[in-house]
PDB file of N, CA and C in Angstrom:
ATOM      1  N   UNK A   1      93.507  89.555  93.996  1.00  0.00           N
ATOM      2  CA  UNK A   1      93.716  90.596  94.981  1.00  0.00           C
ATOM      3  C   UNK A   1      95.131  91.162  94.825  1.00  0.00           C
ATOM      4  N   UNK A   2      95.543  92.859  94.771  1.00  0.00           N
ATOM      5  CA  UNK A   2      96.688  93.436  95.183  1.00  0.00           C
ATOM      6  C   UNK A   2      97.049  93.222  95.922  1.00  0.00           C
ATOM      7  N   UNK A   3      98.515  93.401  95.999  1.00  0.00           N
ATOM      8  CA  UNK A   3      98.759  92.790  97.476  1.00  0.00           C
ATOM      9  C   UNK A   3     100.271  94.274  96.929  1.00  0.00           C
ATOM     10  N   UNK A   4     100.408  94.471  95.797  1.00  0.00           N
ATOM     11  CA  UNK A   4     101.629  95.753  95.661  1.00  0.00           C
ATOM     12  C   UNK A   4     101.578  96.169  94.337  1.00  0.00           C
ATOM     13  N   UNK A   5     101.987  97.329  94.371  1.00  0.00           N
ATOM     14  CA  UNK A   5     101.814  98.268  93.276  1.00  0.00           C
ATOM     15  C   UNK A   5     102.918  98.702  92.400  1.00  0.00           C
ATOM     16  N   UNK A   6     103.327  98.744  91.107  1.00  0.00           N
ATOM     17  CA  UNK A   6     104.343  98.686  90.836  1.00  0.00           C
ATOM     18  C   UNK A   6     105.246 100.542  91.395  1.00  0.00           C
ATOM     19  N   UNK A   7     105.827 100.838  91.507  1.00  0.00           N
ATOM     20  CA  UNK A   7     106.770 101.992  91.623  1.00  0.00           C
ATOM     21  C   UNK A   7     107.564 102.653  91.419  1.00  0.00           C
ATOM     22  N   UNK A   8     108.015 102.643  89.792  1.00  0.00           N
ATOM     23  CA  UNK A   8     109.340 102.603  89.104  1.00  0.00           C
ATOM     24  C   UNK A   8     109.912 101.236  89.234  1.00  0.00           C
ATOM     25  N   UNK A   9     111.055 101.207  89.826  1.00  0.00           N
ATOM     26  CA  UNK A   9     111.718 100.336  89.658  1.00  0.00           C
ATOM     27  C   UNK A   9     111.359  98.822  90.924  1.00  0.00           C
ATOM     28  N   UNK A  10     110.491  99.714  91.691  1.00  0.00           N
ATOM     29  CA  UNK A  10     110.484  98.960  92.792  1.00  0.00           C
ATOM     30  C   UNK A  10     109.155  98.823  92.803  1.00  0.00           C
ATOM     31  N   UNK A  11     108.445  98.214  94.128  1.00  0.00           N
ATOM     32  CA  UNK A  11     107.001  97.692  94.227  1.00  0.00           C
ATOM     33  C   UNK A  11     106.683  98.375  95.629  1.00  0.00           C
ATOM     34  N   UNK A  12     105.354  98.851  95.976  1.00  0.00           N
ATOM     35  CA  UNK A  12     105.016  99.424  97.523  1.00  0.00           C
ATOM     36  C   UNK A  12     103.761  98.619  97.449  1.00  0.00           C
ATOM     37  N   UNK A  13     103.728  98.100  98.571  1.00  0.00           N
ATOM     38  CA  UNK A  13     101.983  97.808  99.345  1.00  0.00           C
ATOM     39  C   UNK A  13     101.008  98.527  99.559  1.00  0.00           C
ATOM     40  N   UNK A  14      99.567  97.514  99.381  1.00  0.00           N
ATOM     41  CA  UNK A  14      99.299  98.603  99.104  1.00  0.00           C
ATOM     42  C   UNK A  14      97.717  97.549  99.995  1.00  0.00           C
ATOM     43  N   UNK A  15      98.068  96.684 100.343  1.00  0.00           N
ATOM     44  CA  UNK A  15      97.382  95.807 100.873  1.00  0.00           C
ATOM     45  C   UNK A  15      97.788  95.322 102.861  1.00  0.00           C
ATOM     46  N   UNK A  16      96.929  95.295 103.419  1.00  0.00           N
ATOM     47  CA  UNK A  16      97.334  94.174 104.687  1.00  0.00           C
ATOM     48  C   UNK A  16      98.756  93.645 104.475  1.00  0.00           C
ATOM     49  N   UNK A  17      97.852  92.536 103.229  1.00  0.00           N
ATOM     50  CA  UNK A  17      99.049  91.424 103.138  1.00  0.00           C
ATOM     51  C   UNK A  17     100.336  92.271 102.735  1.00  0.00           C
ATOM     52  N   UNK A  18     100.401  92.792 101.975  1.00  0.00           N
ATOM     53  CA  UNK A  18     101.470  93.272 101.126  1.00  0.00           C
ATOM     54  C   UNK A  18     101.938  93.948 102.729  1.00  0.00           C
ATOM     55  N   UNK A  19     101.480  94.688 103.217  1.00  0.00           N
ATOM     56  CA  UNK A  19     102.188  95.444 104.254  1.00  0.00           C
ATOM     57  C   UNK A  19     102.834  94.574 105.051  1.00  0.00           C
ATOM     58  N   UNK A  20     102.626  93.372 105.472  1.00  0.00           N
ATOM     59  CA  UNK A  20     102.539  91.995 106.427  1.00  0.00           C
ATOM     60  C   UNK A  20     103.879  91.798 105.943  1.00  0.00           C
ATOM     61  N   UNK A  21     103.863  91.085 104.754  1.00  0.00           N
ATOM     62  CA  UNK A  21     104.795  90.279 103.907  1.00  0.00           C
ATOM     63  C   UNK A  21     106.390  91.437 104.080  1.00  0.00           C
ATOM     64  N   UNK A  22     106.000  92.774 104.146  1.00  0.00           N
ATOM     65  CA  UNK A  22     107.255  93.754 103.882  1.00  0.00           C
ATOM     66  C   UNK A  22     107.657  93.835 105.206  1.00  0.00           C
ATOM     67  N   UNK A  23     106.960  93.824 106.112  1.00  0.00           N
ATOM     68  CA  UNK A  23     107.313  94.045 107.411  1.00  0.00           C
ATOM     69  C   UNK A  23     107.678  92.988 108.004  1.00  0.00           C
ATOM     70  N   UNK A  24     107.208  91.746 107.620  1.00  0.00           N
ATOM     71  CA  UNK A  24     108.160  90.655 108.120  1.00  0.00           C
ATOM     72  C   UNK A  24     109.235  90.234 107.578  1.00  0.00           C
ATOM     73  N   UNK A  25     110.003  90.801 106.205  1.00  0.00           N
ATOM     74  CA  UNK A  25     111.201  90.520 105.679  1.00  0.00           C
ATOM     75  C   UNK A  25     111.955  91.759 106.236  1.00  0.00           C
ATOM     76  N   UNK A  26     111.292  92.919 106.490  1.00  0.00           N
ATOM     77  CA  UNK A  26     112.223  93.648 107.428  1.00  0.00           C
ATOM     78  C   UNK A  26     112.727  94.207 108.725  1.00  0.00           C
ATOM     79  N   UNK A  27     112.076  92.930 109.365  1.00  0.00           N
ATOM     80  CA  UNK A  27     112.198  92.384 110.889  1.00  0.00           C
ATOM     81  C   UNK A  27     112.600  91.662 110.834  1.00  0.00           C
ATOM     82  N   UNK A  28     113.352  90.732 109.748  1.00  0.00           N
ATOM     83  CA  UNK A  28     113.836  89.253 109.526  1.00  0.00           C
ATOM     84  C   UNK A  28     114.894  90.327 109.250  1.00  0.00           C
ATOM     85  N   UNK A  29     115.475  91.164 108.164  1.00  0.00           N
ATOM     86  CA  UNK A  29     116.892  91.860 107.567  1.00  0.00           C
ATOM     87  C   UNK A  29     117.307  92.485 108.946  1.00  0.00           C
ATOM     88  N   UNK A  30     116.411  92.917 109.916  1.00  0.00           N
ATOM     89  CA  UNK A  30     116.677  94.253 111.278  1.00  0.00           C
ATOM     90  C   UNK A  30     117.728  93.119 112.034  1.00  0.00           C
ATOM     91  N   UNK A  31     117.174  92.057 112.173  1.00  0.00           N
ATOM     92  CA  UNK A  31     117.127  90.901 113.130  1.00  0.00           C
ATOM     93  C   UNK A  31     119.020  90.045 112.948  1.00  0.00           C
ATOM     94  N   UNK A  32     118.815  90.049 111.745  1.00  0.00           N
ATOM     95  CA  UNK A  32     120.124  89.137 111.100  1.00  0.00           C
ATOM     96  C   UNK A  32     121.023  90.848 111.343  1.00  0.00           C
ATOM     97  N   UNK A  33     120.698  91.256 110.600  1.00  0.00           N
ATOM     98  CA  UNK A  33     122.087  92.573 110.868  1.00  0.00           C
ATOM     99  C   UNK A  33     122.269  92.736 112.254  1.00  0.00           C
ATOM    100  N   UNK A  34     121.633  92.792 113.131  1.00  0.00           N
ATOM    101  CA  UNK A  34     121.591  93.127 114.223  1.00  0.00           C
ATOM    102  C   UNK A  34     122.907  92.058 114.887  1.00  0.00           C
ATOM    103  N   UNK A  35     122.588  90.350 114.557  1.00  0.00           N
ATOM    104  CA  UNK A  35     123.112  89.266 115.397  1.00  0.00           C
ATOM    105  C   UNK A  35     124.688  89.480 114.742  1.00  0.00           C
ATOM    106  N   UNK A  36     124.757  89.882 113.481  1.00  0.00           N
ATOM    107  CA  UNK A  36     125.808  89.795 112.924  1.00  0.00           C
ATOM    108  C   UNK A  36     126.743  90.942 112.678  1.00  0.00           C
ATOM    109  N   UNK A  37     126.141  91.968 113.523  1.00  0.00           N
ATOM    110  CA  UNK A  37     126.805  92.885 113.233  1.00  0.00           C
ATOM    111  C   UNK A  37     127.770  93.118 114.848  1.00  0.00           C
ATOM    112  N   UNK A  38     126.844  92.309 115.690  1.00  0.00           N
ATOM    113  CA  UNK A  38     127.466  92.453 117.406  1.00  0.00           C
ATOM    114  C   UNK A  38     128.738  91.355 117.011  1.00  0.00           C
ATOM    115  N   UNK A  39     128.984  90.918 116.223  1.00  0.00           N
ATOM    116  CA  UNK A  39     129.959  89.838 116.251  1.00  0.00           C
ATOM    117  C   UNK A  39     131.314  90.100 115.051  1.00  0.00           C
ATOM    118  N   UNK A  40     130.905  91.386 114.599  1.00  0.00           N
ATOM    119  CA  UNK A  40     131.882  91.388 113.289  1.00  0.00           C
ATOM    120  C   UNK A  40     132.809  92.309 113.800  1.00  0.00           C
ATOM    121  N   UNK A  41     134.101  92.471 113.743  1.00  0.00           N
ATOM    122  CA  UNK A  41     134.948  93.520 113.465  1.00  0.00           C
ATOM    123  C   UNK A  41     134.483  95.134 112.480  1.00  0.00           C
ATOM    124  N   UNK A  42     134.328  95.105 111.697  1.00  0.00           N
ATOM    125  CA  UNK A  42     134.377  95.660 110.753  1.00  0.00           C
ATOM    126  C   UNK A  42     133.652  95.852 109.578  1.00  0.00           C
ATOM    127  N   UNK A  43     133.061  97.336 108.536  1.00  0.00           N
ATOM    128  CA  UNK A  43     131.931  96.936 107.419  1.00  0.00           C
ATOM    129  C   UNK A  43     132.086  95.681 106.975  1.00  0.00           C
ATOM    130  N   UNK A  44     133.033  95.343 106.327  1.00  0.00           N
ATOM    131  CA  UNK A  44     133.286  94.405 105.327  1.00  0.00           C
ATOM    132  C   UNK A  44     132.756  93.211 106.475  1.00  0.00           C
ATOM    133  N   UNK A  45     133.238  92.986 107.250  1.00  0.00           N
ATOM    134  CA  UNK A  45     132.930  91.335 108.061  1.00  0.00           C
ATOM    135  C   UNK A  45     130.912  91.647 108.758  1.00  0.00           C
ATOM    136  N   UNK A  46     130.623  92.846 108.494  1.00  0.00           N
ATOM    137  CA  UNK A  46     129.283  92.978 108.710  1.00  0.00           C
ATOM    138  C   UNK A  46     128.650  92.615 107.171  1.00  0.00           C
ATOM    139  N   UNK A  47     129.157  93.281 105.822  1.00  0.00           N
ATOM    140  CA  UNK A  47     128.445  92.912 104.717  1.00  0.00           C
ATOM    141  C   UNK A  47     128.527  91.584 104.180  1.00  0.00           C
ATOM    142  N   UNK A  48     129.852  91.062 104.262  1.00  0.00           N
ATOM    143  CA  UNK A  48     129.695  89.912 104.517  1.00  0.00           C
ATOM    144  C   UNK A  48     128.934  88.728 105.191  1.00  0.00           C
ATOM    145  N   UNK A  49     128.528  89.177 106.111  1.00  0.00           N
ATOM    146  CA  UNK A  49     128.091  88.443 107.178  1.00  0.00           C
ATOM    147  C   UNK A  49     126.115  88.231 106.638  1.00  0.00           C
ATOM    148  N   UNK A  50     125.911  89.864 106.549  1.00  0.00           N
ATOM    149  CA  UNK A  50     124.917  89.598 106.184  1.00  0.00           C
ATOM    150  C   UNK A  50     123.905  89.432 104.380  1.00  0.00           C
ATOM    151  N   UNK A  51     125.042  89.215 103.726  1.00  0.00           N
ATOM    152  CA  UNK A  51     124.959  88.829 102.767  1.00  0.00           C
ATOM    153  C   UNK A  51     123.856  87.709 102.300  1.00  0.00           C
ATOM    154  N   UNK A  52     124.417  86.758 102.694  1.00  0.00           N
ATOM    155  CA  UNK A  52     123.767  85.032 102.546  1.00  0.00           C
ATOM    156  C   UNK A  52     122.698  85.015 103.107  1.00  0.00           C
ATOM    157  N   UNK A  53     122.048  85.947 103.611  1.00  0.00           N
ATOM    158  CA  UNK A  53     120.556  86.061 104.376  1.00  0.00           C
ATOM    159  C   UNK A  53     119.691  87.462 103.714  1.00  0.00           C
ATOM    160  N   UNK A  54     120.211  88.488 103.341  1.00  0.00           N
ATOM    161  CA  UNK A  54     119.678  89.500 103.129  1.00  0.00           C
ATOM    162  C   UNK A  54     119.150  89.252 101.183  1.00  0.00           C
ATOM    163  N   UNK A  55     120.130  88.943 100.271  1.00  0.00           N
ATOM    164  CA  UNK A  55     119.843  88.396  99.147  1.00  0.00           C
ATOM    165  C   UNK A  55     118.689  87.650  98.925  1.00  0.00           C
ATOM    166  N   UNK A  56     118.810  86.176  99.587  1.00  0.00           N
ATOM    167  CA  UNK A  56     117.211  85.526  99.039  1.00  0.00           C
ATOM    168  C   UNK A  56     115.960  86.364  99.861  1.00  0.00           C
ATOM    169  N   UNK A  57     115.833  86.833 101.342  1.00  0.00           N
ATOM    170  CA  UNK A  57     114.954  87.314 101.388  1.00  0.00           C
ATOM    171  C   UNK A  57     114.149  88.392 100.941  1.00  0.00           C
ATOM    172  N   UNK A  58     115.242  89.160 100.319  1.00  0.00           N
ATOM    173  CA  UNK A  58     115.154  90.466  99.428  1.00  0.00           C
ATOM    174  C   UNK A  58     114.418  90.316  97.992  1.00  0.00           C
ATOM    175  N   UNK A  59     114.950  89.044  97.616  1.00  0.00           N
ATOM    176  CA  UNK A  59     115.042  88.214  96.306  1.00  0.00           C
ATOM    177  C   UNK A  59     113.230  87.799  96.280  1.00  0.00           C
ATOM    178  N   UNK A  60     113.131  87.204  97.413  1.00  0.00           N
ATOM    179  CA  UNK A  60     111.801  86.278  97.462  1.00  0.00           C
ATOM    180  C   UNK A  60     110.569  87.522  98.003  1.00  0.00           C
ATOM    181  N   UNK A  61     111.091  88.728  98.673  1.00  0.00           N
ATOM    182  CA  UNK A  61     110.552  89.676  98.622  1.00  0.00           C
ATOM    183  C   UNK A  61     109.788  90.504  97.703  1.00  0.00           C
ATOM    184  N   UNK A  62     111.043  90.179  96.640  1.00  0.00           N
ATOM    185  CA  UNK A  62     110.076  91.048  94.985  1.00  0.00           C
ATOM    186  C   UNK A  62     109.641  90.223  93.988  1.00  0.00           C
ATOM    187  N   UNK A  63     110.105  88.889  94.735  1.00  0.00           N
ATOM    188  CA  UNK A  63     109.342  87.719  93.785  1.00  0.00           C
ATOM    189  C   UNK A  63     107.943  88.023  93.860  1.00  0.00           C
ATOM    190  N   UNK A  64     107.521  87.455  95.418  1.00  0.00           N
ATOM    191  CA  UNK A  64     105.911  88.015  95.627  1.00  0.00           C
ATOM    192  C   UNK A  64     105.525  88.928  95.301  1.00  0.00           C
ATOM    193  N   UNK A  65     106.360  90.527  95.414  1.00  0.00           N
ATOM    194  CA  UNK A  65     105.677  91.638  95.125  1.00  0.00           C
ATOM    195  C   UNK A  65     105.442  91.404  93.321  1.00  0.00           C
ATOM    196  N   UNK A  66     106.119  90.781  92.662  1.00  0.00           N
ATOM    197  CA  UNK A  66     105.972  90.855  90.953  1.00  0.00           C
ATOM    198  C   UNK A  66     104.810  89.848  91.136  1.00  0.00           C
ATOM    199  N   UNK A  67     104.414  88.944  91.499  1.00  0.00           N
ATOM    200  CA  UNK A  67     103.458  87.971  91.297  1.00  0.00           C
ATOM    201  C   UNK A  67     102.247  88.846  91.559  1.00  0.00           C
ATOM    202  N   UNK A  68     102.156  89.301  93.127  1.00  0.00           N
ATOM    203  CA  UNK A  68     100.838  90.298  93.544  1.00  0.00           C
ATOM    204  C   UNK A  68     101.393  91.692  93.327  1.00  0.00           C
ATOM    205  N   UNK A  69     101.331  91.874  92.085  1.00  0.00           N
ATOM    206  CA  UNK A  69     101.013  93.639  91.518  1.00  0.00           C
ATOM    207  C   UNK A  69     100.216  93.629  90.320  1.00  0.00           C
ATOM    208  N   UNK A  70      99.927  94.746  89.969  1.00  0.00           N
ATOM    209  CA  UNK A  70      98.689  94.918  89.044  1.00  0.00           C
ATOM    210  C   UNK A  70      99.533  94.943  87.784  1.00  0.00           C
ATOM    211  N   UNK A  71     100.238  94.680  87.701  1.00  0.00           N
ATOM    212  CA  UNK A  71     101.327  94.574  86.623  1.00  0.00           C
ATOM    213  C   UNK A  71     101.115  92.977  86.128  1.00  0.00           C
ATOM    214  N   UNK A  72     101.451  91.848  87.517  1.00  0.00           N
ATOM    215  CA  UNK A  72     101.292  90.730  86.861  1.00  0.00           C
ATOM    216  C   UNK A  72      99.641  90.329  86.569  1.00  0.00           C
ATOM    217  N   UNK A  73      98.396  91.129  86.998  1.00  0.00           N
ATOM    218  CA  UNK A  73      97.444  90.738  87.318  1.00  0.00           C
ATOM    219  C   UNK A  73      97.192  91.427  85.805  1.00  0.00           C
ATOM    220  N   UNK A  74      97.364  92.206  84.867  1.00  0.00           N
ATOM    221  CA  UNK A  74      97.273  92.392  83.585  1.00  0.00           C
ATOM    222  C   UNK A  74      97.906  91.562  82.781  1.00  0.00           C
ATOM    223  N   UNK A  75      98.876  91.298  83.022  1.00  0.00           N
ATOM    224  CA  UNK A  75      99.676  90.529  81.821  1.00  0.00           C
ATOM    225  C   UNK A  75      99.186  88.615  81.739  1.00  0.00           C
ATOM    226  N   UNK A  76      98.608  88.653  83.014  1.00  0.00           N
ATOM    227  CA  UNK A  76      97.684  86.968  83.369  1.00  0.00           C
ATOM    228  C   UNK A  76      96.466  87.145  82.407  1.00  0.00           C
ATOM    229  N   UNK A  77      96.218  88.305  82.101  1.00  0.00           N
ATOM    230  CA  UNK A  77      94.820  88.159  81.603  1.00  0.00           C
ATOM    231  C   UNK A  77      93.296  88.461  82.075  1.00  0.00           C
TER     232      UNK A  77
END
């Protein structure tokens, strides 16, 4: 099953899941910027801040999308 489609450089949903999976890493990124941004001075102490949280989920974001796209579902065989 698709779950995302490749897009140039990037991947879009194109599935439930795929929609699910994007919308809960960017209610998880809304969520952390949000806590960390009421507490920072300044860009830098906001990019900072949300650094160490926005990376792996971003990361593990296009992990899944490369696993469920029709990209990896050809090259499996």
């Amino acid at each position: 099953m698709l779950w995302f489609k490749s897009f140039g450089l990037i991947y879009r949903p194109v599935s439930i899941a795929g929609w699910l999976v994007t919308a809960a890493g960017l209610a998880f990124c809304v969520q952390v910027f949000l806590a960390i941004d009421r507490n920072s001075h300044s860009v830098s102490d906001t990019l900072y801040g949300i650094f160490p949280y926005w990376a792996p989920s971003l990361l593990f974001w296009l992990w899944i999308a490369g696993r469920t796209s029709q990209s990896a579902q050809i090259s499996a065989g």
